[in-house]
PDB file of N, CA and C in Angstrom:
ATOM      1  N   UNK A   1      25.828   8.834  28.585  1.00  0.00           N
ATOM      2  CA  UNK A   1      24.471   8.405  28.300  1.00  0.00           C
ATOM      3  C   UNK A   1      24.514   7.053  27.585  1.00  0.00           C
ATOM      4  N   UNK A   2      23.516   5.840  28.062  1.00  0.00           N
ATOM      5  CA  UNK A   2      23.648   4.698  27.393  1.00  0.00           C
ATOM      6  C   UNK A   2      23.228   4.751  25.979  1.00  0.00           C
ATOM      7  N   UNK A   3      22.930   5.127  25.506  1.00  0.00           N
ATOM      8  CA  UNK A   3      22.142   5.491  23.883  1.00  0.00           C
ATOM      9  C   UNK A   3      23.307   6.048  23.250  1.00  0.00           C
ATOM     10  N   UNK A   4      24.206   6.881  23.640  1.00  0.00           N
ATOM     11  CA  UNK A   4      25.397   7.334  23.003  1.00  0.00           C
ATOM     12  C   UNK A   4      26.636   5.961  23.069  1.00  0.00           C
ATOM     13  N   UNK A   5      26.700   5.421  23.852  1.00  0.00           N
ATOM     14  CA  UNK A   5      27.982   4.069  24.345  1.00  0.00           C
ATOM     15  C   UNK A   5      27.453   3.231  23.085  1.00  0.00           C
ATOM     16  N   UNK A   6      26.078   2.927  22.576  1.00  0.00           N
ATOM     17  CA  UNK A   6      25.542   2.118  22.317  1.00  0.00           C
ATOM     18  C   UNK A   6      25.960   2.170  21.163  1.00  0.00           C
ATOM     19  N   UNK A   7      25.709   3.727  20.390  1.00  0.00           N
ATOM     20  CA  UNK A   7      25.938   3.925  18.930  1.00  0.00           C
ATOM     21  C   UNK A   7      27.578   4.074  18.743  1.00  0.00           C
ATOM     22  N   UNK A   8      28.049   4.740  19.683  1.00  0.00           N
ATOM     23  CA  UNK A   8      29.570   4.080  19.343  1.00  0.00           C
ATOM     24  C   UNK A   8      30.228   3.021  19.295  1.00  0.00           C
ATOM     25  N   UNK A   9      29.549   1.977  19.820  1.00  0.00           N
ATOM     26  CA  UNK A   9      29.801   0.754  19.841  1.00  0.00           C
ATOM     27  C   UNK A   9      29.089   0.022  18.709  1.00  0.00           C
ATOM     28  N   UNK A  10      28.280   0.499  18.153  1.00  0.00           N
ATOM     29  CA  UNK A  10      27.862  -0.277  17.019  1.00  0.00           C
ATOM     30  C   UNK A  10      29.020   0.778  15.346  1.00  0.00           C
ATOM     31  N   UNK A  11      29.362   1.694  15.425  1.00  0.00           N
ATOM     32  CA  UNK A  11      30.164   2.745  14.717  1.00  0.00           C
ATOM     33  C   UNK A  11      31.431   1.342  15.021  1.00  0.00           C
ATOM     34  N   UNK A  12      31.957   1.008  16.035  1.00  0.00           N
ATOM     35  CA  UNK A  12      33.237   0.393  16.336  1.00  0.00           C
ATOM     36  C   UNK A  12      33.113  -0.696  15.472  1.00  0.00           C
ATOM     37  N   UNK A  13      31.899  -1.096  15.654  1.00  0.00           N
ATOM     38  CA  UNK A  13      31.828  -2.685  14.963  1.00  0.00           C
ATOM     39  C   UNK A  13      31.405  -2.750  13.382  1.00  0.00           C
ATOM     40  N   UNK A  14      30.934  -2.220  12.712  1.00  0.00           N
ATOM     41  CA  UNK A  14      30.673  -1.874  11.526  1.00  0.00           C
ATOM     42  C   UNK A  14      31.378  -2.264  10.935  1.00  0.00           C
ATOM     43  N   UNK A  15      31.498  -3.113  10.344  1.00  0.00           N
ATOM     44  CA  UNK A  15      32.415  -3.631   8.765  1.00  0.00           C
ATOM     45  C   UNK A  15      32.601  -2.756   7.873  1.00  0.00           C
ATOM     46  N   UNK A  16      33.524  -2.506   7.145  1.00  0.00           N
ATOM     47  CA  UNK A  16      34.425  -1.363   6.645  1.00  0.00           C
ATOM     48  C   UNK A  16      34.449  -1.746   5.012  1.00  0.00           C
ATOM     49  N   UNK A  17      34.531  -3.575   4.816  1.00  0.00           N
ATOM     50  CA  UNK A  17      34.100  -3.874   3.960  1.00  0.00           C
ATOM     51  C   UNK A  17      33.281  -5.167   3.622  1.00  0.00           C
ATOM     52  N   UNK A  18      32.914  -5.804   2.691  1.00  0.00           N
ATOM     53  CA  UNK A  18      32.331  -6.910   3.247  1.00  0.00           C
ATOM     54  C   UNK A  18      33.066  -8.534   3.332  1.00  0.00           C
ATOM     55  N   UNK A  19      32.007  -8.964   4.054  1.00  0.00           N
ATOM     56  CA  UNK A  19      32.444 -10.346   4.938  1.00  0.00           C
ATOM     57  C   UNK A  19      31.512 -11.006   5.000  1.00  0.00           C
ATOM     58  N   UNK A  20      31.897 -12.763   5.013  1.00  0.00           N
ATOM     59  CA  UNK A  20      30.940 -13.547   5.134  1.00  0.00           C
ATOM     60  C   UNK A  20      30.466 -13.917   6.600  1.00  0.00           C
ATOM     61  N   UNK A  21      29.633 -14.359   6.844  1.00  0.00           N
ATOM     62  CA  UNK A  21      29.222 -14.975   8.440  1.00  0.00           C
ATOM     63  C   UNK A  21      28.332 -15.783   8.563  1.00  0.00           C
ATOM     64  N   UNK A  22      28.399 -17.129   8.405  1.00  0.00           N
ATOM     65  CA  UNK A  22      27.522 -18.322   9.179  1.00  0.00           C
ATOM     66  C   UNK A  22      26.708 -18.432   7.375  1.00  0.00           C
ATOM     67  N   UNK A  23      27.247 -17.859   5.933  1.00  0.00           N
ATOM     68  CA  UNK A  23      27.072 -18.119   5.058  1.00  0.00           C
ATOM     69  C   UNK A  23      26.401 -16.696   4.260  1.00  0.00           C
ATOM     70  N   UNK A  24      26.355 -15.882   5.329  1.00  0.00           N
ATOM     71  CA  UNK A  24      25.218 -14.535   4.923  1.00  0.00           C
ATOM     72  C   UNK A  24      26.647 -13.657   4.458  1.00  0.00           C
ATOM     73  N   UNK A  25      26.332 -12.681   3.205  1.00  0.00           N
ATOM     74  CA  UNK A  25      26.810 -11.346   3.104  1.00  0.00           C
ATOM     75  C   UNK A  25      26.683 -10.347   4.093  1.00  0.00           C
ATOM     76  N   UNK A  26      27.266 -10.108   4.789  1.00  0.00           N
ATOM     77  CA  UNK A  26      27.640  -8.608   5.731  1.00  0.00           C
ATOM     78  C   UNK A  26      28.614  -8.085   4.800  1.00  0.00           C
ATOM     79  N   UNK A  27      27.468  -6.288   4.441  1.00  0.00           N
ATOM     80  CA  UNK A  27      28.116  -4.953   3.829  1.00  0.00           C
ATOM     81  C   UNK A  27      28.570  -4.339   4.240  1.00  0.00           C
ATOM     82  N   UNK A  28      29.360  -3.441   4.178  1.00  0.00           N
ATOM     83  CA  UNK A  28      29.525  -2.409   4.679  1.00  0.00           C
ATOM     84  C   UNK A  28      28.580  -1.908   5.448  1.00  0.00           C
ATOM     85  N   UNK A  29      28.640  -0.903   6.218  1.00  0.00           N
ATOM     86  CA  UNK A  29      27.709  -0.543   7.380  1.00  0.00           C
ATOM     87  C   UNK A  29      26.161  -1.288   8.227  1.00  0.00           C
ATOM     88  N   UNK A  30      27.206  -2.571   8.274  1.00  0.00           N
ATOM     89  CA  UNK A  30      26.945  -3.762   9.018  1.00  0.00           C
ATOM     90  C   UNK A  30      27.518  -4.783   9.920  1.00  0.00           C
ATOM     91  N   UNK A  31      27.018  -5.380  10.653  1.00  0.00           N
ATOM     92  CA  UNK A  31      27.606  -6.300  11.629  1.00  0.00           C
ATOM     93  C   UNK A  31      26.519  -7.011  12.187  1.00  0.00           C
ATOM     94  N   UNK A  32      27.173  -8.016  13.223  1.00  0.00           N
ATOM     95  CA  UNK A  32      26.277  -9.515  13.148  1.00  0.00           C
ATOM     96  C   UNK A  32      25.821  -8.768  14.567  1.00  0.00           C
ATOM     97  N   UNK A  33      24.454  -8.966  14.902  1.00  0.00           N
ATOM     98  CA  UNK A  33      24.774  -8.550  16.475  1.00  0.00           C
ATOM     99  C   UNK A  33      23.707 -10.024  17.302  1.00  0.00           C
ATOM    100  N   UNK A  34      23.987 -10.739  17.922  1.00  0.00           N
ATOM    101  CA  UNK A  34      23.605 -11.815  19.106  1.00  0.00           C
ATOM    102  C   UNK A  34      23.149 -11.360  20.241  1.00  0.00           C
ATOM    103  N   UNK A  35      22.028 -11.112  20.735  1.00  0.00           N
ATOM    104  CA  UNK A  35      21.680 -10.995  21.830  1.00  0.00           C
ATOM    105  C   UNK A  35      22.635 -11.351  22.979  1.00  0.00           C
ATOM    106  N   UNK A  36      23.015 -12.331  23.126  1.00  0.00           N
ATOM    107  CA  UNK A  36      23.995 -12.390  24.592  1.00  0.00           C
ATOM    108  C   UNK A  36      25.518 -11.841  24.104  1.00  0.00           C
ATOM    109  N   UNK A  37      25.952 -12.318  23.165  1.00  0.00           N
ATOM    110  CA  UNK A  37      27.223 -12.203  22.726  1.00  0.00           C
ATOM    111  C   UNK A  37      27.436 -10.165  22.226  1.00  0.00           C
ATOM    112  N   UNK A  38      26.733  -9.924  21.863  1.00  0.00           N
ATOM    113  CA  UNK A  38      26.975  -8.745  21.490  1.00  0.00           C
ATOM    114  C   UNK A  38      27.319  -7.852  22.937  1.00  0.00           C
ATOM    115  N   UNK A  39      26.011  -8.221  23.717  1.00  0.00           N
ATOM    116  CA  UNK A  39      25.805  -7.494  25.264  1.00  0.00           C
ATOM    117  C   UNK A  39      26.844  -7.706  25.961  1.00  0.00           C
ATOM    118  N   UNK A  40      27.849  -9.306  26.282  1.00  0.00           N
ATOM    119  CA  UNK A  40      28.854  -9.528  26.488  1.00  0.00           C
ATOM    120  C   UNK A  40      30.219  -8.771  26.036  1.00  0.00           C
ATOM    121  N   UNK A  41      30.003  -9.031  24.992  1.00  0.00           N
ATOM    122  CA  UNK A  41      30.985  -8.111  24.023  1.00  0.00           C
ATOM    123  C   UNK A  41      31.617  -6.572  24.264  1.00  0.00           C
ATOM    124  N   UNK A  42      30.437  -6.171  24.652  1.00  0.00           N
ATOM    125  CA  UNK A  42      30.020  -4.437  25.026  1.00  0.00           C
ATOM    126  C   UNK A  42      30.156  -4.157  26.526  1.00  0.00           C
ATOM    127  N   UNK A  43      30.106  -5.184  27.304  1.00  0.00           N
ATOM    128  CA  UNK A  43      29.936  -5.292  28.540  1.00  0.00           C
ATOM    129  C   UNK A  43      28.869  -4.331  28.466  1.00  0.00           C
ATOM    130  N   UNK A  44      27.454  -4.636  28.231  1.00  0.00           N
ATOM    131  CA  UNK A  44      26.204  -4.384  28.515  1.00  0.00           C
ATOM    132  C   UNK A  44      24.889  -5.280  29.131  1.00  0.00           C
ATOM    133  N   UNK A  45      23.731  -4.808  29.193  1.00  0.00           N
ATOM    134  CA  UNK A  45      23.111  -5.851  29.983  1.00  0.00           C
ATOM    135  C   UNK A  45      22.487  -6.039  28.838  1.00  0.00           C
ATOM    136  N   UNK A  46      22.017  -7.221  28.363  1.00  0.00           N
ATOM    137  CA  UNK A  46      21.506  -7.927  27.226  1.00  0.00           C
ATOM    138  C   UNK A  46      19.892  -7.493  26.882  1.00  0.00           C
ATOM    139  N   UNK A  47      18.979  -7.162  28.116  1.00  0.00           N
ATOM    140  CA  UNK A  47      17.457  -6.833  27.131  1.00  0.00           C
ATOM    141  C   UNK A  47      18.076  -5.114  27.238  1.00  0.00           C
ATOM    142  N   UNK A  48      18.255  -4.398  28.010  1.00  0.00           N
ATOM    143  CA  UNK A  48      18.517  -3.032  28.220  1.00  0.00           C
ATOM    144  C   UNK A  48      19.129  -2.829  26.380  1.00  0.00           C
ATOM    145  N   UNK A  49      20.140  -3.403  26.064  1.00  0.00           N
ATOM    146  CA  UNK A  49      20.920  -3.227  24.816  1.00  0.00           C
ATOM    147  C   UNK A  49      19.377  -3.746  23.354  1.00  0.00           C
ATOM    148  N   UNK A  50      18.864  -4.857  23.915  1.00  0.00           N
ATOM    149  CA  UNK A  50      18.232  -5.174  22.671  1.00  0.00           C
ATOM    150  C   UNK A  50      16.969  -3.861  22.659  1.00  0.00           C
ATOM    151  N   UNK A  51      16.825  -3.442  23.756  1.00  0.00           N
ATOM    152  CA  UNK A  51      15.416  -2.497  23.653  1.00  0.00           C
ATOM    153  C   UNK A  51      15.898  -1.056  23.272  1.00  0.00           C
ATOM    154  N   UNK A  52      17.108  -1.199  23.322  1.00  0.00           N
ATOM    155  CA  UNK A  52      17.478   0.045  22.484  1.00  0.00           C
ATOM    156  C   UNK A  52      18.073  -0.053  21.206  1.00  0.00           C
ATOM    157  N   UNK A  53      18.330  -0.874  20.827  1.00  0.00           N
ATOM    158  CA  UNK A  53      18.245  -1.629  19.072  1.00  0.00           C
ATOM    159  C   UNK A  53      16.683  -1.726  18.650  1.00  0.00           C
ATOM    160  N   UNK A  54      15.658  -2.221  19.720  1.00  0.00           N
ATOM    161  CA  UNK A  54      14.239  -1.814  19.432  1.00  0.00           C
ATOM    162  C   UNK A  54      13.869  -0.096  18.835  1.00  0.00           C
ATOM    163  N   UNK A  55      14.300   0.671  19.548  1.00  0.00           N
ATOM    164  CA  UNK A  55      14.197   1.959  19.587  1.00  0.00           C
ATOM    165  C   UNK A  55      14.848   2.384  18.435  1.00  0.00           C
ATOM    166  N   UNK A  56      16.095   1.995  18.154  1.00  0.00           N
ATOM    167  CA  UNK A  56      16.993   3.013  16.975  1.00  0.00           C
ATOM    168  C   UNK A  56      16.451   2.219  16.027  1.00  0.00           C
ATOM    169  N   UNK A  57      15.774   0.998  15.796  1.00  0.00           N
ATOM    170  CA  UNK A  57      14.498   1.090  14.598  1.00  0.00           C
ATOM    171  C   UNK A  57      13.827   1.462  14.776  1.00  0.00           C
ATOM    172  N   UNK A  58      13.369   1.975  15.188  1.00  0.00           N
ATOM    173  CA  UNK A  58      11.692   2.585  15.650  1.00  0.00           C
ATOM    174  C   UNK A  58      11.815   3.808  14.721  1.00  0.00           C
ATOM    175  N   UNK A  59      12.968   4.797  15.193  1.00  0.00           N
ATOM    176  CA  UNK A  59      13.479   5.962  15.217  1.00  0.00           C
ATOM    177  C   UNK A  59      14.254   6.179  13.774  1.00  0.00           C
ATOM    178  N   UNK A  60      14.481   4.899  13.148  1.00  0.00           N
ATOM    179  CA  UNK A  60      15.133   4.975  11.436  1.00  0.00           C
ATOM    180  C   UNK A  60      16.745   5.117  11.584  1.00  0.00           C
ATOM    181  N   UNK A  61      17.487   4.633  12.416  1.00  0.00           N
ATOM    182  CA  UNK A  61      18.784   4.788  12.763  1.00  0.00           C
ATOM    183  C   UNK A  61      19.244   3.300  12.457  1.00  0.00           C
ATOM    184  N   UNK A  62      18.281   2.455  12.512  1.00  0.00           N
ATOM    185  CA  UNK A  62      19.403   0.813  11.806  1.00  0.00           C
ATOM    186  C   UNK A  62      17.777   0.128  11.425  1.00  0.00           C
ATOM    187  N   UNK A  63      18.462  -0.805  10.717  1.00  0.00           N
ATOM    188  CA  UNK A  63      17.777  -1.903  10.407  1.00  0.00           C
ATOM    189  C   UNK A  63      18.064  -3.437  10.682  1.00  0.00           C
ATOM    190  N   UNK A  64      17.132  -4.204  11.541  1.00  0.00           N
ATOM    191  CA  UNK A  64      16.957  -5.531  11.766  1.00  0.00           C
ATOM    192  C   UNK A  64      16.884  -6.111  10.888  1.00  0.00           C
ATOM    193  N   UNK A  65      17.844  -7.343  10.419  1.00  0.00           N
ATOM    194  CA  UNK A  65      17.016  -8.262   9.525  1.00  0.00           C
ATOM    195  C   UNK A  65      17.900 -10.099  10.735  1.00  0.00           C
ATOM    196  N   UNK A  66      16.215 -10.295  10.639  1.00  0.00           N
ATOM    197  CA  UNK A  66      17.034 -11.420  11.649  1.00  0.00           C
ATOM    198  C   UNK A  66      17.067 -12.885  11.417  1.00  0.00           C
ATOM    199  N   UNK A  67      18.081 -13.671  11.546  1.00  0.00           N
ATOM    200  CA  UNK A  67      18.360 -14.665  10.559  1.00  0.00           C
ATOM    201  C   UNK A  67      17.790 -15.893  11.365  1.00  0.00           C
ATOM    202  N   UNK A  68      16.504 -16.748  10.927  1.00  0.00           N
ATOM    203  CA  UNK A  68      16.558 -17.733  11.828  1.00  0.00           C
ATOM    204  C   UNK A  68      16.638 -19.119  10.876  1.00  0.00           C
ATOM    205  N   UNK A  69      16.635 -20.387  12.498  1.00  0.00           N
ATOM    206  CA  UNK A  69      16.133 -21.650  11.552  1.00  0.00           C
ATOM    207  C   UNK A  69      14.902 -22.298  11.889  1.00  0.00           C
ATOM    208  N   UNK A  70      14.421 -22.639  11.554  1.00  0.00           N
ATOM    209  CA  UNK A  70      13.118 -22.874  11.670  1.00  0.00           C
ATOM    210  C   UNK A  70      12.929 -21.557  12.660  1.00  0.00           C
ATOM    211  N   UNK A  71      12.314 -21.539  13.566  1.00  0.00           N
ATOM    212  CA  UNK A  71      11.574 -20.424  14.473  1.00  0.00           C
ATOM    213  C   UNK A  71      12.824 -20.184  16.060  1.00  0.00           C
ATOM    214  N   UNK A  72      13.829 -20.853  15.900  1.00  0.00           N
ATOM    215  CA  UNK A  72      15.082 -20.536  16.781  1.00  0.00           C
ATOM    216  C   UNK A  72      15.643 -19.134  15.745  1.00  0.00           C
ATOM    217  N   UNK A  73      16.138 -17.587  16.075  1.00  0.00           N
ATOM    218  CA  UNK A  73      16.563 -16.927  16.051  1.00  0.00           C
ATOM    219  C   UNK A  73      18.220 -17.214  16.309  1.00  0.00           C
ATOM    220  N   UNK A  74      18.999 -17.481  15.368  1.00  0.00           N
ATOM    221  CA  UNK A  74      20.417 -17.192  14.896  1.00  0.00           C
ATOM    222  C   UNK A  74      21.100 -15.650  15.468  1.00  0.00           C
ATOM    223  N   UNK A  75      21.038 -15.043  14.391  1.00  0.00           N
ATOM    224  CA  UNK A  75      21.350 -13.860  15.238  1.00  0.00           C
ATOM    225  C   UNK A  75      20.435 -12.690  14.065  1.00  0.00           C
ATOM    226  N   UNK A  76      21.193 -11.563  14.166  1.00  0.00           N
ATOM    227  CA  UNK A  76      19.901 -10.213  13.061  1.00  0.00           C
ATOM    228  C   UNK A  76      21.794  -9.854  12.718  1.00  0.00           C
ATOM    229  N   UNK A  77      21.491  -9.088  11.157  1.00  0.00           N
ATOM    230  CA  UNK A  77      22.289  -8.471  10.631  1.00  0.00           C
ATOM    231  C   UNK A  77      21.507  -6.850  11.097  1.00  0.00           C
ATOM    232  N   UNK A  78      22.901  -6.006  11.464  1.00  0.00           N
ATOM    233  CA  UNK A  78      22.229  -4.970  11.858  1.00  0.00           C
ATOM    234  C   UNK A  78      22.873  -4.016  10.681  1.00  0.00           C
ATOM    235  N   UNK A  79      22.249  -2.811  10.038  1.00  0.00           N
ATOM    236  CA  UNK A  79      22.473  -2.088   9.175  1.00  0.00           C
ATOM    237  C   UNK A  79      22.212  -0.784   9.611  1.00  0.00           C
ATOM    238  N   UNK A  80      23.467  -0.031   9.821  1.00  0.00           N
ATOM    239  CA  UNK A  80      23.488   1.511  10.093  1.00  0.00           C
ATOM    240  C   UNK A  80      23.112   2.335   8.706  1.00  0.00           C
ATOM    241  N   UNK A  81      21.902   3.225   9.156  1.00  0.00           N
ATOM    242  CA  UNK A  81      20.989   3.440   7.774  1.00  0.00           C
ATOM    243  C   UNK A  81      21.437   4.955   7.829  1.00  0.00           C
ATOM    244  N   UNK A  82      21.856   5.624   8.937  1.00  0.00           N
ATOM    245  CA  UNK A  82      21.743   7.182   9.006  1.00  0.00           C
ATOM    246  C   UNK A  82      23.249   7.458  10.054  1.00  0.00           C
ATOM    247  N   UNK A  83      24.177   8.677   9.285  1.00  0.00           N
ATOM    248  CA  UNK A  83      25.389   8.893  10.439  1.00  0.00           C
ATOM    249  C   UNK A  83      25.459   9.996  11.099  1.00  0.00           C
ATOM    250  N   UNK A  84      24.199  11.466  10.901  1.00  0.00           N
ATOM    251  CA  UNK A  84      24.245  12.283  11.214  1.00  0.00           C
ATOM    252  C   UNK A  84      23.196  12.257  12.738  1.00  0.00           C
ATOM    253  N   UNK A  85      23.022  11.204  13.214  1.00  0.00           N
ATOM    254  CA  UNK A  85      22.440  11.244  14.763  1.00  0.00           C
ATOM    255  C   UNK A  85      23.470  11.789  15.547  1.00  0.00           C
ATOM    256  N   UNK A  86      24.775  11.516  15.204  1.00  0.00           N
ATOM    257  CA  UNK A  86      25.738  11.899  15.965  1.00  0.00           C
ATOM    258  C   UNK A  86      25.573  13.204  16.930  1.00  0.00           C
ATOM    259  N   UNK A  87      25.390  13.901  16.092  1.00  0.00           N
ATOM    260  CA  UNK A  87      24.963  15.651  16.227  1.00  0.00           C
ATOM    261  C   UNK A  87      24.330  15.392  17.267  1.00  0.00           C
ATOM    262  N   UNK A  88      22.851  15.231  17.263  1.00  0.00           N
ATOM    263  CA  UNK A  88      22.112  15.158  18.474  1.00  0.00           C
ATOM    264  C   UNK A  88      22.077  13.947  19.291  1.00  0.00           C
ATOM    265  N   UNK A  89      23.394  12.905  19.441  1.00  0.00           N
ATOM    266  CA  UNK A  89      23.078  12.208  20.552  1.00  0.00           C
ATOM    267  C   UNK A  89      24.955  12.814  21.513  1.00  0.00           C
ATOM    268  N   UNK A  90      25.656  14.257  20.553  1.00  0.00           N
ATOM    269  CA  UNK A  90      26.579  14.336  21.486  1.00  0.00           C
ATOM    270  C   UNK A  90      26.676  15.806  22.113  1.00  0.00           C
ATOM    271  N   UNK A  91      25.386  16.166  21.420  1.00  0.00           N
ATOM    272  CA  UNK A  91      25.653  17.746  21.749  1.00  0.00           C
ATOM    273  C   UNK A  91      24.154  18.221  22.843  1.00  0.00           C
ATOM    274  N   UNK A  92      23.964  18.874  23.656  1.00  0.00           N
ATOM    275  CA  UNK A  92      23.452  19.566  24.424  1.00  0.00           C
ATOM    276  C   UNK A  92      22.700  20.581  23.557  1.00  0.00           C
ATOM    277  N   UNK A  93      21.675  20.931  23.555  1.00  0.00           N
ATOM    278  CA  UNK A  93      21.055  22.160  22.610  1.00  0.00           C
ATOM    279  C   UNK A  93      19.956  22.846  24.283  1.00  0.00           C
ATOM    280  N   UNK A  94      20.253  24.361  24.478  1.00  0.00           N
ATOM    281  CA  UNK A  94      19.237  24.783  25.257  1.00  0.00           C
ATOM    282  C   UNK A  94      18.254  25.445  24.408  1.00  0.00           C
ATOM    283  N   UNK A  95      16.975  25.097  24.719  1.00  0.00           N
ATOM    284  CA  UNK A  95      16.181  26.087  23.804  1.00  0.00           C
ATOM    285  C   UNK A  95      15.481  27.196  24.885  1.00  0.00           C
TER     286      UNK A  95
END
């Protein structure tokens, strides 16, 4: 399922501790993510990937904060807010 590839791939990338990037603090349970470069990265398709980074904010699973200059978009620091989705994005439940 693409929603599961997605969150393991953002779990893969997660900084462990922190790091600088383009001058910003990245924390722990964070990473830089770029619209093309990330999708590249992942070998994913680039809006398919951002509309489901739309969604897992929507849903309280990360947080956007997105870095621009003047009104050109840099890239967003992404922040994994919750680790127990796991459960329900690997398990099957029949009701």
């Amino acid at each position: 399922d693409y929603q599961k590839n997605v969150y393991v791939q953002m779990l893969s990338s997660m900084n462990v501790r922190e790091a600088q990037y383009e001058g910003h603090r990245i924390k722990r349970n964070q990473f830089v993510y770029g619209k093309m470069s990330t999708a590249n990265r992942w070998n994913m398709d680039p809006d398919k990937l951002y509309k489901t980074m739309l969604k897992f904010e929507k849903d309280g699973i990360i947080h956007r904060k997105v870095i621009k200059s003047g009104r050109k978009h840099l890239f967003t620091i992404i922040t994994l807010l919750v680790f127990d989705v796991t459960h329900q994005l690997t398990h099957s439940f029949i009701e």
